[in-house]
Protein backbone atom coordinates (compact mmCIF):
# COMPACT_ATOMS: atom_id res chain seq x y z
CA UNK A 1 20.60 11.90 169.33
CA UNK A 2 22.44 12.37 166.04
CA UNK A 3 22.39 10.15 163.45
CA UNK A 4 26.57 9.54 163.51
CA UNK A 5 26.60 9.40 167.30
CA UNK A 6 23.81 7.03 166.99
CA UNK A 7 25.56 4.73 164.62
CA UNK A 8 29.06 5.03 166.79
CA UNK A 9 26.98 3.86 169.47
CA UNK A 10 25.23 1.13 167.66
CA UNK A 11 28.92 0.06 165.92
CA UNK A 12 30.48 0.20 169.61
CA UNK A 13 27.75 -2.67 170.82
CA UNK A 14 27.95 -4.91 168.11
CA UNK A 15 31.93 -5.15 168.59
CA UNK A 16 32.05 -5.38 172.12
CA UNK A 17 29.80 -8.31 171.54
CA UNK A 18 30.77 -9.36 168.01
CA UNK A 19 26.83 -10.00 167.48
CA UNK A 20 23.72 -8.58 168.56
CA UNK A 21 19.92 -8.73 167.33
CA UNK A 22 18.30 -6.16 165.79
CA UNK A 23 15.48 -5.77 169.12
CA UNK A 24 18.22 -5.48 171.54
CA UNK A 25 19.57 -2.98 169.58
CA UNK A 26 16.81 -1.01 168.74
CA UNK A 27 15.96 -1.20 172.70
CA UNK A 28 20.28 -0.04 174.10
CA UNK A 29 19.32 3.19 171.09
CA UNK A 30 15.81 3.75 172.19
CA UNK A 31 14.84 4.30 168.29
CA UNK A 32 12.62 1.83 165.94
CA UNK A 33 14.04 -1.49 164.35
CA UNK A 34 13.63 0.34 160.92
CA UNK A 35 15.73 3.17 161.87
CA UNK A 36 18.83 0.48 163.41
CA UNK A 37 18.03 -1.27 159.50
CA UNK A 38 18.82 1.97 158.05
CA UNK A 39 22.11 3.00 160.15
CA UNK A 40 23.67 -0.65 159.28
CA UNK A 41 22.66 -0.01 155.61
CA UNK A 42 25.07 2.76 156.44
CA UNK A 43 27.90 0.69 158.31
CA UNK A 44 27.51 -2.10 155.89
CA UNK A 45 28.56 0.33 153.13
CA UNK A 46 31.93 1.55 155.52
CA UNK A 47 32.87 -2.46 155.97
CA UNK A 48 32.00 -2.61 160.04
CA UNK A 49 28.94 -4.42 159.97
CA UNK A 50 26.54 -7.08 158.22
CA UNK A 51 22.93 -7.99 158.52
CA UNK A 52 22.34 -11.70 159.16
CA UNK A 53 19.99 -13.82 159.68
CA UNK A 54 18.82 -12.97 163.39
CA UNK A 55 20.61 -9.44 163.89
CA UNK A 56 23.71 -7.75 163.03
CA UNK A 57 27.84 -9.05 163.05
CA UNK A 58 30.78 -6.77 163.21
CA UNK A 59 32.60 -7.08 160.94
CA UNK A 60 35.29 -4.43 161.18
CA UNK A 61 38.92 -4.55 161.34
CA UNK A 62 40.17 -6.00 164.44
CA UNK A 63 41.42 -3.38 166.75
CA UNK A 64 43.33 -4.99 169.09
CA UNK A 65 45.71 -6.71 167.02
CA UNK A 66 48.55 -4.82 165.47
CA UNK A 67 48.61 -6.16 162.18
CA UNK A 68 45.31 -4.91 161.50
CA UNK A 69 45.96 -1.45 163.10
CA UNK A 70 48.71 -1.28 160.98
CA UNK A 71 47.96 -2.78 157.52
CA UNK A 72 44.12 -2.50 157.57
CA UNK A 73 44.23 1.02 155.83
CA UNK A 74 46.95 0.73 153.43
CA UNK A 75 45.54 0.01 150.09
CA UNK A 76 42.18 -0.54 151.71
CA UNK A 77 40.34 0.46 148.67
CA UNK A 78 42.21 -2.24 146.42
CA UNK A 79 41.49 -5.00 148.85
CA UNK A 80 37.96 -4.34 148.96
CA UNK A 81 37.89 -4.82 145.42
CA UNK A 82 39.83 -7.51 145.15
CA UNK A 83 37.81 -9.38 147.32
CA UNK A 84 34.64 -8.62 145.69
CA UNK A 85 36.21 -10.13 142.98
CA UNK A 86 37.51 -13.31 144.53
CA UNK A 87 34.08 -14.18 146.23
CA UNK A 88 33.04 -14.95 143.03
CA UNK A 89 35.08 -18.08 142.82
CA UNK A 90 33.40 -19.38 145.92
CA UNK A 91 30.76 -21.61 145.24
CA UNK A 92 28.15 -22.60 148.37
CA UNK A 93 28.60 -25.94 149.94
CA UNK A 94 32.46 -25.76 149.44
CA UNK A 95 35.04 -25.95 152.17
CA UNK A 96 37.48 -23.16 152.12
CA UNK A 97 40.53 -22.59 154.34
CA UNK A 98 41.66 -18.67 154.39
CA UNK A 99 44.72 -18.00 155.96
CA UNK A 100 45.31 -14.57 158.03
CA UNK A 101 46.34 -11.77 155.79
CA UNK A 102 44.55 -8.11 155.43
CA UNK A 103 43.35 -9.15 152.16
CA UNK A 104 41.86 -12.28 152.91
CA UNK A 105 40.16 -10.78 156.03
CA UNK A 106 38.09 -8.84 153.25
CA UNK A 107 37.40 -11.82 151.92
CA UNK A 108 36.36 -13.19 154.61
CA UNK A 109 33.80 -10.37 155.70
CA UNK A 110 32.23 -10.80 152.26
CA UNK A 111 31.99 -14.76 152.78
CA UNK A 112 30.19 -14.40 156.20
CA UNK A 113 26.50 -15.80 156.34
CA UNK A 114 27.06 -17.76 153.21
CA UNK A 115 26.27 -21.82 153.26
CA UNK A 116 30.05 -22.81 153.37
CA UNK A 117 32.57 -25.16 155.26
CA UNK A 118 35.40 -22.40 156.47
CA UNK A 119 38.37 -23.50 157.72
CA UNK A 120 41.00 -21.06 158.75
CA UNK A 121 44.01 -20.47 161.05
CA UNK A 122 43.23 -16.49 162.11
CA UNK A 123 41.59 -15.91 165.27
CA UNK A 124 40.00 -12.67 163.34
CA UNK A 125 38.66 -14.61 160.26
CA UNK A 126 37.29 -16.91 162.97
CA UNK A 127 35.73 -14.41 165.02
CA UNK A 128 34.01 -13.07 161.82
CA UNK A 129 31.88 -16.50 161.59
CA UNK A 130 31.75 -17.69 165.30
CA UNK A 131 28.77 -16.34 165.01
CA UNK A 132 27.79 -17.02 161.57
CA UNK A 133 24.47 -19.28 161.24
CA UNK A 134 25.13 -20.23 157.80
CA UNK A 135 28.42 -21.26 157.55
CA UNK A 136 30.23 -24.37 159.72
CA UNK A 137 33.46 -23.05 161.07
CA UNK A 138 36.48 -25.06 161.44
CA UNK A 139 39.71 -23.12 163.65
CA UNK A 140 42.85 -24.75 163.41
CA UNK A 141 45.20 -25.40 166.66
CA UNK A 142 49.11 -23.79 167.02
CA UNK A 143 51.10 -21.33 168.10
CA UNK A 144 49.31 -18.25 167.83
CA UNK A 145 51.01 -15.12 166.44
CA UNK A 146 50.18 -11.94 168.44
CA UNK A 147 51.03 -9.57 165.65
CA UNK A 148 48.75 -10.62 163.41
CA UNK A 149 46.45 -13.56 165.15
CA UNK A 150 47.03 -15.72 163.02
CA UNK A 151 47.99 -19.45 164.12
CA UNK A 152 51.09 -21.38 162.64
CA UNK A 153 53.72 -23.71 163.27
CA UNK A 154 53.76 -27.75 164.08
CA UNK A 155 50.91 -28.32 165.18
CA UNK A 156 48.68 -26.41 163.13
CA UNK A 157 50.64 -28.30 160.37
CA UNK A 158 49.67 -31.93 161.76
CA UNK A 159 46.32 -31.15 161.79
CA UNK A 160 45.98 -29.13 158.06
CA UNK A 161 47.84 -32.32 156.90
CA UNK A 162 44.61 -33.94 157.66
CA UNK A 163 42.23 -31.84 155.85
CA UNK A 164 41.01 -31.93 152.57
CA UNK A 165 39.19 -28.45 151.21
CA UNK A 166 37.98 -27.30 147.74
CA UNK A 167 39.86 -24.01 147.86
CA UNK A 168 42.44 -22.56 149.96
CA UNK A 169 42.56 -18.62 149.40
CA UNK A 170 45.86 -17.02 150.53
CA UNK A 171 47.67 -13.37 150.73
CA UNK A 172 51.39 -12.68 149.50
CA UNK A 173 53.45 -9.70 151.60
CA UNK A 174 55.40 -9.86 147.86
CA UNK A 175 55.38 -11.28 144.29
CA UNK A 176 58.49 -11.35 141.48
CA UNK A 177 59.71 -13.42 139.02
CA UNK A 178 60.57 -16.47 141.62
CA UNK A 179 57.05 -16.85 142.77
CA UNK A 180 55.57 -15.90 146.23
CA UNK A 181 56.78 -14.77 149.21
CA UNK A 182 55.87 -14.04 152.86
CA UNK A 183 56.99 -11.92 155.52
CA UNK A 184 57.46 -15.50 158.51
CA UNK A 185 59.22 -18.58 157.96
CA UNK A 186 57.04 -20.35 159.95
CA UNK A 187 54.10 -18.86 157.93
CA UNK A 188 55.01 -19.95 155.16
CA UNK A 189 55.61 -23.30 156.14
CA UNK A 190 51.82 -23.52 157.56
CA UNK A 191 50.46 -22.10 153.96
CA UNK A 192 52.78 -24.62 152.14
CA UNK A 193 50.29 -27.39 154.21
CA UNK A 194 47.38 -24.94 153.23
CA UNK A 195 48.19 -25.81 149.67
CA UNK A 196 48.64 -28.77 149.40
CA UNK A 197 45.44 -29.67 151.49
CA UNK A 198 43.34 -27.36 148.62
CA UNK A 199 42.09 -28.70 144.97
CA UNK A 200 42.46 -25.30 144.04
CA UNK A 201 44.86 -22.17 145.30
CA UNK A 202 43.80 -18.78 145.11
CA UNK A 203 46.10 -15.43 146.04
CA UNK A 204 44.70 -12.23 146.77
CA UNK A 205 47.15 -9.63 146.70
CA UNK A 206 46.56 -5.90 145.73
CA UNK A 207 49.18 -5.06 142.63
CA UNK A 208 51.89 -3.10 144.87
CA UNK A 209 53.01 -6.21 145.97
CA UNK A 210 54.29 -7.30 142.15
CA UNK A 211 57.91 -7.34 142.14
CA UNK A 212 58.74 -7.51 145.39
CA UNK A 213 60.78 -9.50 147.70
CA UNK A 214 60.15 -10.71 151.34
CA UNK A 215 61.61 -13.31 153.57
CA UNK A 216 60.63 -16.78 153.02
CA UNK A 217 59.55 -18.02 148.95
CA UNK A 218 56.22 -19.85 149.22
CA UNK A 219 55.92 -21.56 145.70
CA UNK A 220 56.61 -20.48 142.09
CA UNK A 221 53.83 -18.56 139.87
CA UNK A 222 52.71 -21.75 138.19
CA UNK A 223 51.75 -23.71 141.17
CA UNK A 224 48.85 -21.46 141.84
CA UNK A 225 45.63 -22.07 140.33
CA UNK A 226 43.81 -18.29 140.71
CA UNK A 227 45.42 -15.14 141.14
CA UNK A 228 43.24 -11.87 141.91
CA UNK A 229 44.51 -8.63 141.81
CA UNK A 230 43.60 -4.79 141.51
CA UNK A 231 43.86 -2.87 138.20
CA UNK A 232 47.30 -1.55 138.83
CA UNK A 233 48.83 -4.82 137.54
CA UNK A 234 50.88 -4.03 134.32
CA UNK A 235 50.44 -5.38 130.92
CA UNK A 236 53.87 -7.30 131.65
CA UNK A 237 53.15 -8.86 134.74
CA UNK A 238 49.70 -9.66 133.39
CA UNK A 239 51.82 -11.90 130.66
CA UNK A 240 53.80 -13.08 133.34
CA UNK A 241 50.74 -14.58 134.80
CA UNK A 242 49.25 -16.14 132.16
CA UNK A 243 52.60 -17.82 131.04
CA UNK A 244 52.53 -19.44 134.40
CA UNK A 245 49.45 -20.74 133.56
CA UNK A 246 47.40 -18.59 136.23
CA UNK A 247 43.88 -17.79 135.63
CA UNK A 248 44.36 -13.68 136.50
CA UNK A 249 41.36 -12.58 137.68
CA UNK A 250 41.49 -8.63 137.87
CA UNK A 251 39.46 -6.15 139.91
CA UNK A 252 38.36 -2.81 138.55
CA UNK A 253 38.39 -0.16 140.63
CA UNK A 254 35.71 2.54 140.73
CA UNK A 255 36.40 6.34 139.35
C-alpha cells in the first residue's frame, strides 16, 4: 500500500470515529505502530489529526456542516497563524469558553489535550475535546444552528449567565471604526453573554475582516481586552487598536 493511500485510510478511521488508539490502528493498516507515528507526524502537519495521550483525535474541519465546507479554506493559512498566536495567551488550569467561528475552531485544535476547563457553544469545538483526556469539557444547551453548529439563543443565554471563565476567545465576520460585528442577531446576543461571563476577551480574526460591516454590532474596539490578527493589518488600523486600548497581538506569517 502507498504511503498517501495509507494515510487517507488511516485519516478516514480516525474521523468516522473521532478517536482511535494507535494498536487498533496499526492492526485496520496491517503496518507497525512506528510507521502509523510517522503518517500522523504527517497529518498533524496538514491540521487533520493529533497525537494524544492513548492514540490519535481528528481534528480536521468538520465536513458535514456547511460553514466549515464553506469558510474552512478561505484564509486558512492566516487562521492557522493566528491561532498559534492566540494559544499563547492560554494559560493551563484556566477555563475558557470559545464560541463557533472558523478561526476559533483553529484555536481550538491547538488547545486540545491541554489541562484546561473548555466551555463552548459549537458542537465542532466540542467534538474536538469529547474525547480529550486532559481537558474537562463543558457544552452549552440552545438552539442549535445547522449552518454552522454552533448553539445560540435563550437558553444558551440563561445558562452562560451563570458561568464565570478566565477568558472567552471569540471570531468577528467584520471589524470598522464602530467596533465588532457578526453575521446573526441571535449570535451576537449569545457572545454579548460570552463576554460578559469572561475576565478577559480575546478576538481572533484574520486582517480581511478590518473595515468591514456585517449585520448585528457586538461591542466597540475598547471593550475588548486581546485582539489577534495576521500580518496584513495596516499601520493605521494597528493605531486604531492601540487607541482603544487593545493589546494587538499580531501573527507573522511564514515566506
Amino acid at each position: 500500500m502507498l504511503a498517501e493511500e495509507r494515510r487517507s485510510r488511516l485519516l478516514e478511521f480516525v474521523r468516522m470515529r473521532r478517536f482511535a488508539a494507535l494498536p487498533e490502528l496499526a492492526a485496520e493498516l496491517a503496518v507497525s505502530e512506528s510507521t502509523v507515528r510517522r503518517d500522523v507526524e504527517q497529518l498533524e502537519s496538514q491540521g487533520c489529526a493529533r497525537r494524544i495521550h492513548g492514540g490519535i483525535l481528528f481534528t480536521g474541519p468538520m465536513p458535514t456542516i456547511p460553514h466549515f465546507e464553506a469558510s474552512q479554506s478561505l484564509e486558512w493559512a492566516q487562521k492557522k497563524a493566528i491561532a498559534a498566536k492566540a494559544v499563547e495567551l492560554a494559560i493551563e488550569g484556566e477555563t475558557i469558553l470559545l464560541d463557533g467561528g472558523s478561526t476559533t475552531y483553529e484555536v481550538a485544535r491547538l488547545l486540545v489535550d491541554r489541562p484546561l476547563h473548555v466551555v463552548t457553544t459549537s458542537l465542532p469545538v466540542a467534538n474536538l475535546f469529547a474525547v480529550a483526556a486532559n481537558s474537562d469539557l463543558i457544552f452549552v444547551g440552545g438552539n442549535l444552528c445547522p449552518r454552522n453548529g454552533v448553539v445560540r439563543g435563550p437558553i444558551a443565554n440563561q445558562t452562560l449567565s451563570q458561568l464565570r471563565v478566565r477568558k472567552t476567545i471569540l471570531s468577528m465576520a467584520a471589524i470598522n471604526d464602530e467596533g465588532f460585528f457578526n453575521n446573526d442577531l441571535l449570535l451576537a446576543e449569545t457572545e454579548r453573554v460570552m463576554m460578559r461571563a469572561a475576565d478577559e476577551v480575546i478576538v481572533v480574526a484574520d486582517s480581511s475582516k478590518l473595515g468591514r460591516q456585517s449585520l448585528a454590532h457586538l461591542c466597540g474596539l475598547e471593550e475588548v481586552a486581546h485582539f489577534v490578527v495576521d500580518d496584513g493589518i495596516s499601520p493605521e488600523w494597528r493605531e486604531k487598536f492601540l487607541a482603544a486600548g487593545v493589546k494587538l497581538h499580531v501573527a507573522e506569517m511564514k515566506d
